[in-house]
N, C-alpha and C. Protein backbone atom coordinates (compact mmCIF):
# COMPACT_ATOMS: atom_id res chain seq x y z
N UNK A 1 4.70 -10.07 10.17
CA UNK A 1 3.33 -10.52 10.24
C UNK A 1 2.60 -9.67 11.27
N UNK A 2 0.97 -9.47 10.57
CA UNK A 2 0.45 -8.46 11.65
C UNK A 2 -0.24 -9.60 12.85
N UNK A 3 -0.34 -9.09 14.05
CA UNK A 3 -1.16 -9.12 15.23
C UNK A 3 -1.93 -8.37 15.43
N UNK A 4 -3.26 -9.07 15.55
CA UNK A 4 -4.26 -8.13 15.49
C UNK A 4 -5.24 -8.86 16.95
N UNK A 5 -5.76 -7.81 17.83
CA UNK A 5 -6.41 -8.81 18.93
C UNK A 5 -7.95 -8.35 18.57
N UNK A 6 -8.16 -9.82 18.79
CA UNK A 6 -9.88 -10.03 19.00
C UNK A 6 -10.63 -9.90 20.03
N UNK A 7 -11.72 -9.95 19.95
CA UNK A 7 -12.84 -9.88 21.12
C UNK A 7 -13.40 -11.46 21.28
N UNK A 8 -13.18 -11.87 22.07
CA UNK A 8 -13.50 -13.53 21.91
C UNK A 8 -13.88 -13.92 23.54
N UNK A 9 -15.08 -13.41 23.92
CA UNK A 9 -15.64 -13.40 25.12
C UNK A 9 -17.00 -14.52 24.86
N UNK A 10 -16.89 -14.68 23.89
CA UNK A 10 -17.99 -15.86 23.87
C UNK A 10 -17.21 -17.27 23.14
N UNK A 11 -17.15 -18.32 23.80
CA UNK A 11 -16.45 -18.98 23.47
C UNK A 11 -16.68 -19.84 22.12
N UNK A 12 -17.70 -19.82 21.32
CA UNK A 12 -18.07 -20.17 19.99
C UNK A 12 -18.73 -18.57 19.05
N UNK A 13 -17.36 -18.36 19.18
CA UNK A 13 -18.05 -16.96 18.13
C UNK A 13 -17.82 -16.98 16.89
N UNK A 14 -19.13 -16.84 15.92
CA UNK A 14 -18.91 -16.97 14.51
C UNK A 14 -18.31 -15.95 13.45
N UNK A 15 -18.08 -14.41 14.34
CA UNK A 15 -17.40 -13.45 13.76
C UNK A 15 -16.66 -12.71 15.18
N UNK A 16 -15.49 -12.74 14.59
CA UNK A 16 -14.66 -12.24 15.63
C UNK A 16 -14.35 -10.43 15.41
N UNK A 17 -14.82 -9.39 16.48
CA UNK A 17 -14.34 -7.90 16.43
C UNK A 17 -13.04 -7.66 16.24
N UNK A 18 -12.56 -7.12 15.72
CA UNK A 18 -11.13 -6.65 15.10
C UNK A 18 -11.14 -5.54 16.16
N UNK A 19 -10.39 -5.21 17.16
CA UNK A 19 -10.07 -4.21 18.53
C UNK A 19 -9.54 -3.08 18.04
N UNK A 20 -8.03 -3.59 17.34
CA UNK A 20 -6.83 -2.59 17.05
C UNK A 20 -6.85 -2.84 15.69
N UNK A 21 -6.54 -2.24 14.87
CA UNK A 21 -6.52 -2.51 13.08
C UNK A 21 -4.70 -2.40 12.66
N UNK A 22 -4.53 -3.73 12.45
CA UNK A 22 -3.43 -4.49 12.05
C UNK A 22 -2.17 -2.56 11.38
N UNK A 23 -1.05 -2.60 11.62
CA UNK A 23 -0.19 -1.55 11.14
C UNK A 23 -0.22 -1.72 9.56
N UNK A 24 0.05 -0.21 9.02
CA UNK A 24 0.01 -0.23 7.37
C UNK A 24 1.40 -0.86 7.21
N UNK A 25 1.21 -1.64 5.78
CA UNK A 25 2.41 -2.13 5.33
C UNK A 25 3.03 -1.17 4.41
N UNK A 26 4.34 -1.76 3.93
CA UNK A 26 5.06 -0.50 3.43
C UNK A 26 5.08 -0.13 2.08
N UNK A 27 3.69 -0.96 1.54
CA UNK A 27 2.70 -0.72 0.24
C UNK A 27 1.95 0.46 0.29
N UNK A 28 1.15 0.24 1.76
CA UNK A 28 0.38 0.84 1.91
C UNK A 28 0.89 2.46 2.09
N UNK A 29 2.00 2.84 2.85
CA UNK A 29 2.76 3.93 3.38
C UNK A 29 3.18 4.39 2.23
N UNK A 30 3.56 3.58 1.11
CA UNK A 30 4.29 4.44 -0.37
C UNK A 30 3.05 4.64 -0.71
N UNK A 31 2.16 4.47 -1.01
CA UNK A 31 0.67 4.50 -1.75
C UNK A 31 0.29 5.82 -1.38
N UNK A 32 0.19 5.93 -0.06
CA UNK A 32 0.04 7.44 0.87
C UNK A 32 0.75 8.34 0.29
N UNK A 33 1.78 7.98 0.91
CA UNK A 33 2.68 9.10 0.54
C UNK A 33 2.85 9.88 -1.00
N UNK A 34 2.33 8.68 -2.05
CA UNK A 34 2.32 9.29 -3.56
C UNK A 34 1.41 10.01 -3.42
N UNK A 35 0.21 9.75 -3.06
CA UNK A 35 -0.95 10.18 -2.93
C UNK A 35 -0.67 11.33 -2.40
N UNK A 36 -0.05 11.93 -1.90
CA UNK A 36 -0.21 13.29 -1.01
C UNK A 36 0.38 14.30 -1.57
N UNK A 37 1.84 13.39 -2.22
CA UNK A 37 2.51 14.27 -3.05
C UNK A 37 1.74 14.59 -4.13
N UNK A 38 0.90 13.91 -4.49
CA UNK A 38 0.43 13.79 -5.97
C UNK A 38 -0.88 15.23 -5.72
N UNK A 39 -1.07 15.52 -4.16
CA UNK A 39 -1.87 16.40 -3.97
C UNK A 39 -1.31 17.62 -3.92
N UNK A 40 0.04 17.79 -3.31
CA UNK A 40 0.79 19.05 -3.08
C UNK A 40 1.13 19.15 -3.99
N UNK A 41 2.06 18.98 -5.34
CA UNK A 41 2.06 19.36 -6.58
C UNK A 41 0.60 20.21 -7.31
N UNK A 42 -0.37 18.81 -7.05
CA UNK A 42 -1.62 19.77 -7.55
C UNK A 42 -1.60 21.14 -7.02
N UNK A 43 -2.12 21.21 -5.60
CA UNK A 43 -2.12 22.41 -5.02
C UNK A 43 -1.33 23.68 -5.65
N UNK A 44 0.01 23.28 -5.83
CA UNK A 44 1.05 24.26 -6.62
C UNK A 44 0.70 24.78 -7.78
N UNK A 45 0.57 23.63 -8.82
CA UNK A 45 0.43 23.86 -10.39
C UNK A 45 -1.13 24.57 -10.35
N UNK A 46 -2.37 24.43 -9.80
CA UNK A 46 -3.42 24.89 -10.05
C UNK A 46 -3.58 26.46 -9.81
N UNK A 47 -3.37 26.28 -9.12
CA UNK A 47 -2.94 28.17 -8.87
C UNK A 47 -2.75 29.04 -10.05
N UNK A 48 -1.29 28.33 -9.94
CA UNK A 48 -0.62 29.31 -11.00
C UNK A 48 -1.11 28.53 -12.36
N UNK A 49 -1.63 27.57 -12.78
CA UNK A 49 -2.08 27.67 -14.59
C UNK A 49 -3.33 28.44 -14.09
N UNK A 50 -4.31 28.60 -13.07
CA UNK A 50 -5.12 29.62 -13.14
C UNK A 50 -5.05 31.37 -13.24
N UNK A 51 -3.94 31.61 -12.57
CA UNK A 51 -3.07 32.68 -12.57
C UNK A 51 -2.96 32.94 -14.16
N UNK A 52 -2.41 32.07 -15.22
CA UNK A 52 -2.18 32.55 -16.43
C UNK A 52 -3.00 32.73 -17.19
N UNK A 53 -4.16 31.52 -17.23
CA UNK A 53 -5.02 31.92 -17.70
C UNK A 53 -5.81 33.30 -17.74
N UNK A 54 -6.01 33.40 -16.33
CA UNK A 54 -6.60 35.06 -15.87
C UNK A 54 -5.86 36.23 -17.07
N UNK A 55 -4.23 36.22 -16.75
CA UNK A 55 -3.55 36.94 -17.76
C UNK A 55 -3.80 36.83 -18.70
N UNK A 56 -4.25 36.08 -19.37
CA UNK A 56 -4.50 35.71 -20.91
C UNK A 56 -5.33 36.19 -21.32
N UNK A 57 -6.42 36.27 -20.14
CA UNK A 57 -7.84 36.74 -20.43
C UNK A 57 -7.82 38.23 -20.62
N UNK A 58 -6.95 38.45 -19.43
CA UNK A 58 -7.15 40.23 -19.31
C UNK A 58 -5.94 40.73 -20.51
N UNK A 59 -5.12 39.54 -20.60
CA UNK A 59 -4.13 41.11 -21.71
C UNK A 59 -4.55 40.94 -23.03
């Protein structure tokens, strides 16, 4: 369970400031992490199907 501390300097406060923002869960960390991979693959493959295309063009 997250802990998260508030700002609670007024003793009837109707919205409480969020200080520190609660740690990612380990939804959140696989989600990332696909996500990034899912970017470095791109990075790889775009290149080079642009690369062939070019060849295609010129031969």
């Amino acid at each position: 369970m997250a802990v998260r501390i508030f700002e609670a300097s007024e003793t009837q406060s109707s919205r409480l400031t969020i200080l520190e923002p609660a740690p990612l869960r380990r939804q959140d960390l696989r989600r990332l992490r696909q996500r990034y991979a899912i970017i470095g693959v791109a990075s790889l493959v775009v290149p080079f199907a642009a690369a062939l295309v070019v060849l295609g063009v010129v031969h």
